[in-house]
Structure formats: C-alpha cells, structure tokens
N, C-alpha and C. Protein backbone atom coordinates (compact mmCIF):
# COMPACT_ATOMS: atom_id res chain seq x y z
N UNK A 1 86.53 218.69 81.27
CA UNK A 1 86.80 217.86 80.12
C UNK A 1 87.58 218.71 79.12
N UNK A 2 88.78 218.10 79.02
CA UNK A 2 89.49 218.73 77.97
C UNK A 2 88.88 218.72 76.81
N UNK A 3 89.75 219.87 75.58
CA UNK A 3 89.48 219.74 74.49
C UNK A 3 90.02 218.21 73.69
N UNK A 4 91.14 217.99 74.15
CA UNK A 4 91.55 216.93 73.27
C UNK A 4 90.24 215.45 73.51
N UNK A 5 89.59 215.14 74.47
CA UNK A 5 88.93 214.34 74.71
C UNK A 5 87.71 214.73 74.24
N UNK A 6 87.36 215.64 74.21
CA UNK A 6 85.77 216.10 73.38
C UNK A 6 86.32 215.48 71.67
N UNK A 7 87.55 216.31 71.28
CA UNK A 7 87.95 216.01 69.95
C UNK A 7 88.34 213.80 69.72
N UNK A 8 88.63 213.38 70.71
CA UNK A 8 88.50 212.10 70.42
C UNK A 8 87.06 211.10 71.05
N UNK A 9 86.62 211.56 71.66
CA UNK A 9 85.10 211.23 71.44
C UNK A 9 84.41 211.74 70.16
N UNK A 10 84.54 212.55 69.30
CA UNK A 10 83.79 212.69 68.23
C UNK A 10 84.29 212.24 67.27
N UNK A 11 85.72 212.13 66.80
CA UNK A 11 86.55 211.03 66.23
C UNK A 11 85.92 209.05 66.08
N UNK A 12 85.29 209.10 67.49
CA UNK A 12 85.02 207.65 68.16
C UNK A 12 83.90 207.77 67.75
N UNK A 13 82.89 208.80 67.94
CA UNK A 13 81.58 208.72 67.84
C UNK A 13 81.35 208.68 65.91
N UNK A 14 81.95 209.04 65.25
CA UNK A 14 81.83 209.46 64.09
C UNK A 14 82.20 207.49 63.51
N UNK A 15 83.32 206.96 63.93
CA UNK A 15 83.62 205.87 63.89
C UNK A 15 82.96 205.01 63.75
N UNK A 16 81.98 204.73 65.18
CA UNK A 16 80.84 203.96 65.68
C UNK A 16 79.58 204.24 64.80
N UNK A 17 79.32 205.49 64.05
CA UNK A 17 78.45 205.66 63.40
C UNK A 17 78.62 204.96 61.99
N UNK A 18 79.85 205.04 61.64
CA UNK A 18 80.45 204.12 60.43
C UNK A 18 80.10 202.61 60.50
N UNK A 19 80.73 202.05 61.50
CA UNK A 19 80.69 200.64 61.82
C UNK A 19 79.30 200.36 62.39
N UNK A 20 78.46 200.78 62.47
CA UNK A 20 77.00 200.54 63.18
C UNK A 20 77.05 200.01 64.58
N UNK A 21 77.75 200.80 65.24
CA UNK A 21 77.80 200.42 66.72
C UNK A 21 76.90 201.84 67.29
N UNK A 22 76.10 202.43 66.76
CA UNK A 22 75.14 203.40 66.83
C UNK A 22 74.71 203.81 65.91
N UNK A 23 73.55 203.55 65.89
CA UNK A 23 72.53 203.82 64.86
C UNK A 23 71.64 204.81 64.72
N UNK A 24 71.59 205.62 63.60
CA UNK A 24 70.85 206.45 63.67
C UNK A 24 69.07 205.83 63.63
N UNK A 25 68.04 205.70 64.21
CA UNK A 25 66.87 205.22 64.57
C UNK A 25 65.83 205.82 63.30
N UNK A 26 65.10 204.67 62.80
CA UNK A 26 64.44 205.46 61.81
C UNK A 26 63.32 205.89 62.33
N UNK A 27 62.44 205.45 63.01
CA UNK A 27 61.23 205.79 63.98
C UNK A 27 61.55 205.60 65.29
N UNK A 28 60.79 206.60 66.04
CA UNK A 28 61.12 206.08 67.11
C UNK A 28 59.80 205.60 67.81
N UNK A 29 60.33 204.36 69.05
CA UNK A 29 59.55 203.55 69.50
C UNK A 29 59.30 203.88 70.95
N UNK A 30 58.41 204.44 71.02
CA UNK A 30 58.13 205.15 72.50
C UNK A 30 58.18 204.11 73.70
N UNK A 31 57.96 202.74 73.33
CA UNK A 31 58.37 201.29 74.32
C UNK A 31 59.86 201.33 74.94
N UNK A 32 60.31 201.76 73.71
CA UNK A 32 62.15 201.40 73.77
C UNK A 32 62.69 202.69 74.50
N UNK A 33 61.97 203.95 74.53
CA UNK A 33 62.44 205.03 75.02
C UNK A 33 61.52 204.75 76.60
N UNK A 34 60.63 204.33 77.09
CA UNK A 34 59.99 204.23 77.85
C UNK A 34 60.42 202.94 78.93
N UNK A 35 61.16 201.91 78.23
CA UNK A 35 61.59 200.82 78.99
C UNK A 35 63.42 201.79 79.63
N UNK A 36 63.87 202.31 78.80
CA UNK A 36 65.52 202.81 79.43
C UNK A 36 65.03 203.51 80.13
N UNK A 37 64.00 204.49 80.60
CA UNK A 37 63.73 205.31 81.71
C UNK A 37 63.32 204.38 83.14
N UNK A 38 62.47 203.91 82.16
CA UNK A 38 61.94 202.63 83.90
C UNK A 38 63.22 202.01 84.56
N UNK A 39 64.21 201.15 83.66
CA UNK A 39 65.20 200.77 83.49
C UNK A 39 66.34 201.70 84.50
N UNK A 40 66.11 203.00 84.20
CA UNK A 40 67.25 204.07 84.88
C UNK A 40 66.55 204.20 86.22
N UNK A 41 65.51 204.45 86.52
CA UNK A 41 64.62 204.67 87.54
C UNK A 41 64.56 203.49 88.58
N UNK A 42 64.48 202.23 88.29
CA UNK A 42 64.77 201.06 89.04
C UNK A 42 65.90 200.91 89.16
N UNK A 43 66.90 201.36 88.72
CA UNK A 43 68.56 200.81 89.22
C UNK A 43 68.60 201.57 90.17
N UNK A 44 68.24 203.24 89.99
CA UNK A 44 68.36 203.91 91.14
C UNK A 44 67.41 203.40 92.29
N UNK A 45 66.43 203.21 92.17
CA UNK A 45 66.02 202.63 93.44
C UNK A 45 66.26 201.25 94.29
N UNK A 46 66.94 200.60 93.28
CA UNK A 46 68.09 199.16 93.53
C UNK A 46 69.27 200.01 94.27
N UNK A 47 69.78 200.86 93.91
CA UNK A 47 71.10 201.17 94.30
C UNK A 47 70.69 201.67 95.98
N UNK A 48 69.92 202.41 95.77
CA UNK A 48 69.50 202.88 97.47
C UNK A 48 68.44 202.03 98.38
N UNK A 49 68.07 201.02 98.08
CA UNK A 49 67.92 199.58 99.00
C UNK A 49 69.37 198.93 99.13
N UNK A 50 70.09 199.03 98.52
CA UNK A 50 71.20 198.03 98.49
C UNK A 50 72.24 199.00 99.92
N UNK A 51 72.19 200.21 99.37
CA UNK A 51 72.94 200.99 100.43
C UNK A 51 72.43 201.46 101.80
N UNK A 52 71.10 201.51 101.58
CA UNK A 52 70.16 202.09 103.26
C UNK A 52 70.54 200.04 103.69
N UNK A 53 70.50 199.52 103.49
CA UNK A 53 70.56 197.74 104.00
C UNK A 53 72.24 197.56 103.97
N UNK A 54 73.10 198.11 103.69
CA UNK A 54 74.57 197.95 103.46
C UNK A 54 74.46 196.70 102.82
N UNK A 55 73.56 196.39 101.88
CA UNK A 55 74.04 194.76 101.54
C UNK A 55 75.74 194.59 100.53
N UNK A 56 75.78 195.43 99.55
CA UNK A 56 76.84 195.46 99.14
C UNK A 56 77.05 197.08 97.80
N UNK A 57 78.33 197.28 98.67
CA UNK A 57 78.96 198.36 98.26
C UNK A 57 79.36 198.22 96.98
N UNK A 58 79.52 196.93 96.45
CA UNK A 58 79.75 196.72 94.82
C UNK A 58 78.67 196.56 94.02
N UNK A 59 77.70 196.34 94.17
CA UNK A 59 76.60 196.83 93.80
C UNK A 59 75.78 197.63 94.14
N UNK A 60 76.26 198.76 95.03
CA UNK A 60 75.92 199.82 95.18
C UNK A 60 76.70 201.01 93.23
N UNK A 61 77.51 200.50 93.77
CA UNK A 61 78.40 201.55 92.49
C UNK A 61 77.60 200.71 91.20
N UNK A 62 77.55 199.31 91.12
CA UNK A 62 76.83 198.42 89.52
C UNK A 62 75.65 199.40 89.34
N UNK A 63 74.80 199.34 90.51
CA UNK A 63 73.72 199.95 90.17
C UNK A 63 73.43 201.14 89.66
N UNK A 64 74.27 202.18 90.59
CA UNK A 64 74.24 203.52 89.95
C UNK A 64 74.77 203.55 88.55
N UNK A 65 75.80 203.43 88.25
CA UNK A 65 76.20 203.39 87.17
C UNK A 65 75.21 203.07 86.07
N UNK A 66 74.82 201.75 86.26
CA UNK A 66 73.46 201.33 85.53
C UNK A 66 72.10 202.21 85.49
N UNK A 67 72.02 203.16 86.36
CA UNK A 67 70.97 204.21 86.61
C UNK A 67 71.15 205.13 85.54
N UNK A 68 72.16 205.57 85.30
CA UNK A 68 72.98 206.54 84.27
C UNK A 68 73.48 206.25 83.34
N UNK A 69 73.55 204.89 82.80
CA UNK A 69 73.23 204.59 81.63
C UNK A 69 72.69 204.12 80.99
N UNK A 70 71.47 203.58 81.45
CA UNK A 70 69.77 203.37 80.82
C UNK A 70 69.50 204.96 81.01
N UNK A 71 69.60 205.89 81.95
CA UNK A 71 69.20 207.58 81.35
C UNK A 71 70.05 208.05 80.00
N UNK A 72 71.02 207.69 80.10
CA UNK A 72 71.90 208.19 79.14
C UNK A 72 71.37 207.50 77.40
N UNK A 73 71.35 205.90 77.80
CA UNK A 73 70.75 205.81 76.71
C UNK A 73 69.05 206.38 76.48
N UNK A 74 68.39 206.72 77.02
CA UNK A 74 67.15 207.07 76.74
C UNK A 74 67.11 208.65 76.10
N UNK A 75 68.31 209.32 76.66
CA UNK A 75 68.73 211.27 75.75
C UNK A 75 69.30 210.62 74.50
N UNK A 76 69.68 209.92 74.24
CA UNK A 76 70.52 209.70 72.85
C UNK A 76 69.34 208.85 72.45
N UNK A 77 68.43 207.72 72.58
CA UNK A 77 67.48 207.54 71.91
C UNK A 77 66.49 208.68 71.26
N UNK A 78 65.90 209.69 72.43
CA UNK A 78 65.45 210.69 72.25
C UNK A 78 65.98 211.31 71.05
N UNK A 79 67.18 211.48 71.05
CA UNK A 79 67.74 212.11 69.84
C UNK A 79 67.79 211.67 68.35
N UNK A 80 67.28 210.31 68.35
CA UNK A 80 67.50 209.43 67.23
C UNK A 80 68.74 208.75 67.00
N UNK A 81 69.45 207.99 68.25
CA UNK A 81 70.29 207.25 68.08
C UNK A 81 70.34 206.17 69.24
N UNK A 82 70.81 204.74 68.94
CA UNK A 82 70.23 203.60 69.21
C UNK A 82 71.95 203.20 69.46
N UNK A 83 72.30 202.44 70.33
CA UNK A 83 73.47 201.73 70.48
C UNK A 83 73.32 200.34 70.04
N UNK A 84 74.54 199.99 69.14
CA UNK A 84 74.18 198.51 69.13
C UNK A 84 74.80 197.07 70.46
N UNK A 85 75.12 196.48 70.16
CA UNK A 85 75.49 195.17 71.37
C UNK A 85 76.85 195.41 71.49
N UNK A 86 77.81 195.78 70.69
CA UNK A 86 79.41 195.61 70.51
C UNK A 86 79.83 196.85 71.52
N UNK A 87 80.91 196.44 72.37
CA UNK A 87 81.22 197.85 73.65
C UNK A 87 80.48 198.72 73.52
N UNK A 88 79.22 198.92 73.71
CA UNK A 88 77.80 199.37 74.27
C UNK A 88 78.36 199.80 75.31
N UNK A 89 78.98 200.16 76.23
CA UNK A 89 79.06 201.07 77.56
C UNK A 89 80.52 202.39 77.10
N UNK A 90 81.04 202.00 76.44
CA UNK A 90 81.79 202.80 75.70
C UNK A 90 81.45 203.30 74.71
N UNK A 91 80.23 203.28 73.62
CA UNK A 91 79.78 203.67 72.40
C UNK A 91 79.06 204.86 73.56
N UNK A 92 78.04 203.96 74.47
CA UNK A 92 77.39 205.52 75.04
C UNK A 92 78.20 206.34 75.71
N UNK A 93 78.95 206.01 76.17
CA UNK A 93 79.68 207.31 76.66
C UNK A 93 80.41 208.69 75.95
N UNK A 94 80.88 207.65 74.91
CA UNK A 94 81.58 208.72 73.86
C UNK A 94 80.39 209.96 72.89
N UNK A 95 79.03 208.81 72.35
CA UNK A 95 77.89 209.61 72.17
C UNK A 95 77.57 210.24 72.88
N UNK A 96 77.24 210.21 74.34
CA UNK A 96 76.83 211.32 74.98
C UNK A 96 77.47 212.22 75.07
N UNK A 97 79.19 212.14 74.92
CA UNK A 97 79.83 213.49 75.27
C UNK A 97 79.74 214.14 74.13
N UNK A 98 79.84 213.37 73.05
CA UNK A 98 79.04 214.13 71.57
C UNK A 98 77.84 215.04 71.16
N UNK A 99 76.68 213.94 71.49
CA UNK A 99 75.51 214.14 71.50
C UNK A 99 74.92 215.38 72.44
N UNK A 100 75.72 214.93 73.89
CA UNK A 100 74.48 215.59 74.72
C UNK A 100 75.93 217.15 74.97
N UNK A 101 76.49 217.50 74.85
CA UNK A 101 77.83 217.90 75.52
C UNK A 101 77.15 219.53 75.54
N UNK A 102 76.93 219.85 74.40
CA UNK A 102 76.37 221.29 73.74
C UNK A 102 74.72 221.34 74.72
N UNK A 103 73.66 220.25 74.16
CA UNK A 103 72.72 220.14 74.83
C UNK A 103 72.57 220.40 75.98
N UNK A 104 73.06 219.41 76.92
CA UNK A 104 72.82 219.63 78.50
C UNK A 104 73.50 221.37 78.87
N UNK A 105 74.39 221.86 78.48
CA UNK A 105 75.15 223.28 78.70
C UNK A 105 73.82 224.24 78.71
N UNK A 106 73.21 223.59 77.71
CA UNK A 106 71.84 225.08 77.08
C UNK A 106 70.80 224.45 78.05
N UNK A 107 71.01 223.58 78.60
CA UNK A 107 69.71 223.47 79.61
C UNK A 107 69.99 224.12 80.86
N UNK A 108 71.48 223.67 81.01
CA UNK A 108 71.87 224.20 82.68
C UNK A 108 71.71 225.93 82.51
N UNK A 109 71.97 226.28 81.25
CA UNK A 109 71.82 227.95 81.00
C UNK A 109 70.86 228.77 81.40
N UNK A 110 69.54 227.96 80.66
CA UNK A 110 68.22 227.91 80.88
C UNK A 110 67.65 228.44 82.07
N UNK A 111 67.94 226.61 82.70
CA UNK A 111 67.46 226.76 84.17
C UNK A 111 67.60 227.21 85.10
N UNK A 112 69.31 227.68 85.08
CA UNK A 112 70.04 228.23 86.05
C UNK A 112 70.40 229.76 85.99
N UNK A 113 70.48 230.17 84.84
CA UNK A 113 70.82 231.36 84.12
C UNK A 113 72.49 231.93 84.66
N UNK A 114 73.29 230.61 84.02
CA UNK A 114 74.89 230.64 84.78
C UNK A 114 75.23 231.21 83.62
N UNK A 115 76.45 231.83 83.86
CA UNK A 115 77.34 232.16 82.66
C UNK A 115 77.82 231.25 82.07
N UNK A 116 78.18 231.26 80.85
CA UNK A 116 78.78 230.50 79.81
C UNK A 116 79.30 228.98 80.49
N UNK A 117 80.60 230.04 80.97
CA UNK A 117 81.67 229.54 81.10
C UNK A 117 81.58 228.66 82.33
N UNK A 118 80.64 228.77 83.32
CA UNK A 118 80.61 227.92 84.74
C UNK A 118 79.73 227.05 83.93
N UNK A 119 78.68 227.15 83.16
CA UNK A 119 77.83 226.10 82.71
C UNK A 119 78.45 224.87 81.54
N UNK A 120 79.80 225.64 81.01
CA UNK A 120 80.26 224.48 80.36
C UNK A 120 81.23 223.71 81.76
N UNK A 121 81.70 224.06 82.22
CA UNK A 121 81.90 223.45 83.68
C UNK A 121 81.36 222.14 84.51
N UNK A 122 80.08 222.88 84.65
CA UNK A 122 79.19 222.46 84.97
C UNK A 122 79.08 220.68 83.90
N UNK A 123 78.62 221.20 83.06
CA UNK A 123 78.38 219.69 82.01
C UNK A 123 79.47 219.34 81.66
N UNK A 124 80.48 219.74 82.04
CA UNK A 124 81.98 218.61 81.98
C UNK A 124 82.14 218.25 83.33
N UNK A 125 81.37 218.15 84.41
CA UNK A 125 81.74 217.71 85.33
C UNK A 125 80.62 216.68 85.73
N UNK A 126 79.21 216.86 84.81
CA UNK A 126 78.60 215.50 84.56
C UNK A 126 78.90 214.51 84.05
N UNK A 127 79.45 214.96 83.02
CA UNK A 127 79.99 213.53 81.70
C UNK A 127 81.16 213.07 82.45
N UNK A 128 81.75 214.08 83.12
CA UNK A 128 83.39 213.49 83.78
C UNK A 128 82.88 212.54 84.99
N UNK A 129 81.64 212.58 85.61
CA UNK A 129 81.04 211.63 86.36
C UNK A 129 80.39 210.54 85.83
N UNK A 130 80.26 210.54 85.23
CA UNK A 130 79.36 209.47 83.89
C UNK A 130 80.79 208.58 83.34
N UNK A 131 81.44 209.56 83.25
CA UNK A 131 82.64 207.91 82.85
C UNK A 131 83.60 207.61 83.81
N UNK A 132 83.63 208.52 85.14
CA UNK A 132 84.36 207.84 86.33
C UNK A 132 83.49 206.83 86.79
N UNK A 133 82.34 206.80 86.54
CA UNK A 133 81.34 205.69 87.56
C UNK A 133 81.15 204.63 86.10
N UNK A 134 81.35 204.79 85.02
CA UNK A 134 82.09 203.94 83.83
C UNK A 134 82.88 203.05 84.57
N UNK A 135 84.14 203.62 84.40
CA UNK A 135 85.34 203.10 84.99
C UNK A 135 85.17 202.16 86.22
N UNK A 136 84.87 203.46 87.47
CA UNK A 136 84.60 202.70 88.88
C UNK A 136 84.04 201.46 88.48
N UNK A 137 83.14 201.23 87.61
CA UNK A 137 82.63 199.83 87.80
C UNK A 137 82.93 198.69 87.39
N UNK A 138 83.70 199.15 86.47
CA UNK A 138 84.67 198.25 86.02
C UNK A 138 85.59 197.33 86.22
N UNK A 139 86.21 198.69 87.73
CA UNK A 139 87.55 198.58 88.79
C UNK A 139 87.29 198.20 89.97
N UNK A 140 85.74 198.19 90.53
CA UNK A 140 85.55 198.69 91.74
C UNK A 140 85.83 196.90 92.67
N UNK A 141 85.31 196.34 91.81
CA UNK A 141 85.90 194.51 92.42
C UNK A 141 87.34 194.81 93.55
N UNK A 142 88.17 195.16 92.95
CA UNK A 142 89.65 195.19 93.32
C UNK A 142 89.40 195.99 94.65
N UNK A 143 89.03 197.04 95.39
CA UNK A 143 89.15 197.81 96.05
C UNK A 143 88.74 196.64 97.58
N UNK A 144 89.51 197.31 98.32
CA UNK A 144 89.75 195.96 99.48
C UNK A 144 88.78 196.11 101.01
N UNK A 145 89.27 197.80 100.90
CA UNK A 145 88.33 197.68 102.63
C UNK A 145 86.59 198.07 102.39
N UNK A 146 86.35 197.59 103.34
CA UNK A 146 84.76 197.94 103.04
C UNK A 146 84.72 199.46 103.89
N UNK A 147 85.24 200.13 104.39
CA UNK A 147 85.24 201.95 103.97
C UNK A 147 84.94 202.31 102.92
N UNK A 148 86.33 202.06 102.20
CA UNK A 148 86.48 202.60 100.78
C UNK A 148 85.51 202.04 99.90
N UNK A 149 85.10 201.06 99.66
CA UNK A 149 83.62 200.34 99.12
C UNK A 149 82.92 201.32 99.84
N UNK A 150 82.57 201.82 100.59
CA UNK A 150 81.29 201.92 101.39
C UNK A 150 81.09 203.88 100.68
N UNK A 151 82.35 204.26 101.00
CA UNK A 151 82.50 206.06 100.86
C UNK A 151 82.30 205.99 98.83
N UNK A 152 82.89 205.55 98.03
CA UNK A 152 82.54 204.78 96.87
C UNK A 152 81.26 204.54 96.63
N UNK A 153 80.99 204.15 97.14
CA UNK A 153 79.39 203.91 96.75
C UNK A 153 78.57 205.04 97.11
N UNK A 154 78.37 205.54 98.26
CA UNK A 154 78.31 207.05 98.74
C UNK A 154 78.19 208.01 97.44
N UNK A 155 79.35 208.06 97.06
CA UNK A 155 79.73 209.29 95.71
C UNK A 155 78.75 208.80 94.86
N UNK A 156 78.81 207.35 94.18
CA UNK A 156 78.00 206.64 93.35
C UNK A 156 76.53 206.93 93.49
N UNK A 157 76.19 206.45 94.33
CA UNK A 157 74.71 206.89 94.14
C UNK A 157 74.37 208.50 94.26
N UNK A 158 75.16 209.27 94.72
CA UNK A 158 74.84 210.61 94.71
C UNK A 158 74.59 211.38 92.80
N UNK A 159 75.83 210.71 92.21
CA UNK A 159 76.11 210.86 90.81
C UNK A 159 74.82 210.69 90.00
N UNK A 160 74.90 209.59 90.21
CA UNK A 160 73.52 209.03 89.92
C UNK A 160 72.40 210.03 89.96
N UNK A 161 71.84 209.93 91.24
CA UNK A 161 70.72 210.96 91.50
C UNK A 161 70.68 212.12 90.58
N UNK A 162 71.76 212.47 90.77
CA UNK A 162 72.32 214.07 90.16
C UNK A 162 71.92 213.96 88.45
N UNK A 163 72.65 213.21 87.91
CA UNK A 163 72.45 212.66 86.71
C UNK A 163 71.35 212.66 85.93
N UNK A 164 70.49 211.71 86.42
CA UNK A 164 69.23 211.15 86.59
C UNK A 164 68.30 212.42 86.50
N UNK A 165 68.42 213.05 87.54
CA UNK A 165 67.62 214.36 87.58
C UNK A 165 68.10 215.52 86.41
N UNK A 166 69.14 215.61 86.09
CA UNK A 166 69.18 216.53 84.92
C UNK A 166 69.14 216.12 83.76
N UNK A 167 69.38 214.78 83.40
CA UNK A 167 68.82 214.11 81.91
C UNK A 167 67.35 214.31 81.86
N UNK A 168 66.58 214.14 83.46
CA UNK A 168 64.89 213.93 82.98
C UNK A 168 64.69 215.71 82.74
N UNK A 169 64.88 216.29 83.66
CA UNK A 169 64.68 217.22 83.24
C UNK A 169 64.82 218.00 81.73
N UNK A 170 66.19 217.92 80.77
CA UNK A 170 66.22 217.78 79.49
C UNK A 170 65.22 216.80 78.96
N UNK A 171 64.91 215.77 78.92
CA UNK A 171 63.88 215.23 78.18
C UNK A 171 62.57 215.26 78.39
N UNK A 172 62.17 216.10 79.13
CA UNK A 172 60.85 216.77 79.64
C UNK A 172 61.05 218.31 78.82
N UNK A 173 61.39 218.61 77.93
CA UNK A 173 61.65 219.68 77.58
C UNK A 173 60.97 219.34 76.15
C-alpha cells in the first residue's frame, strides 16, 4: 500500500468523520460488538459450505468478503467507532486502513517478532486483500467461466480465514 493511498484514506476517513458516516461511539455495547463477530464467524462458515458443496462460486467470494467485514467492523467498533448506513463498505475500508494500519503492524511485531519493514508489508498486504475482495465482489457477477469463479473463490475464502484470524487475535489482546 502506497503512501499516496494511506494519505487519501485518511483524507476520506477524516471526511466521513465530519459528515457522520462514522461515528465516534459514546459507550460501547458489547451486543453490537458481539453480534459483528458472530456475524464474521457465520459468513465464514457460509462461505466454506457453499465451496466444499460447489454450490456457487459467487457467493463463495459474497461470503468471504462479508466474513471480513463484519471482523473489520467489530476492530473499529472495538476502537470506538461505528459506521453509519451511507457507502458503509467503503467508509470501512478507508477506516480500517486508518484505524487499524499502525495497529495490526504492532501486533504482527509482537507475535511474530518481524522486522519493521516486512511487518509493515505484511499489513499492507492484508488491507490490500480486504479491498481486493471489496472490489471482487462487487465485479465478481461479470466473470464468465466457472474455473475462474471457482480459483476466485479459492483465494476468497483463504483471505478471509487469514483475516479473520488476525483481527481476532488483535481483539483478544
């Protein structure tokens, strides 16, 4: 993740905080942080019935995606911030690369004890998965053979997993 895109996600994020398309949370409600985890936790297990059954490769990618961003929103709840209804899949994305960008780096540091520089790597190549499977899902209708659906979805739920497991891990902290 480039610099210029960190610098216009916080531009965006600073924006959204203006216009109340994220809210800073005055209490927090352990229901609301407790339903986006269940929430992240059942898509992923939607996404891998859908793919061990091949029922469909386009909701293989809906799901994951959806896995990772009920987690995503549950680290930025954690943090004291709430998305509102208005491009909600774009408010979280830009917050998280805000919010969590510094965060997740000092966890992978932590846990892994990587250098700096592979660990900011490292968490630009989460968030850079977090808004390709954004995108993918967006796009993924259009894509024609059921291979490419199929290898697609593949990546997707792997992301996911991956994801999933290093957000809980940060919020178990």
């Amino acid at each position: 993740m480039d610099e210029k895109r960190i610098k216009r996600a916080e531009s965006n994020f600073k924006n959204y905080l203006d216009e109340g398309k994220i809210k800073k949370t005055g209490r927090f409600d352990n229901l609301i942080y407790e339903t986006y985890l269940r929430n992240a936790r059942e898509s992923l297990n939607v996404t891998n019935q859908l793919f061990q059954n091949k029922t469909s490769s386009l909701w293989v990618v809906v799901t994951s995606y959806y896995s990772m961003f009920y987690m995503a929103c549950a680290y930025l709840y954690k943090l004291g911030y709430k998305p509102g209804e208005e491009i909600v899949h774009q408010v979280v994305n830009e917050s998280l690369i805000v919010q969590g960008r510094h965060k997740i780096k000092n966890h992978i540091l932590e846990n892994y004890n990587e250098e700096k520089e592979k660990a900011s790597m490292i968490v630009d190549n989460y968030l850079d998965n977090y808004e390709r499977e954004r995108s993918k899902r967006a796009r993924f209708q259009y894509q024609t053979t059921e291979e490419i659906k199929e290898n697609k979805a593949k990546t997707s739920i792997s992301r996911a997993k991956e994801f999933l497991t290093l957000i809980e891990g940060i919020l178990q902290k």
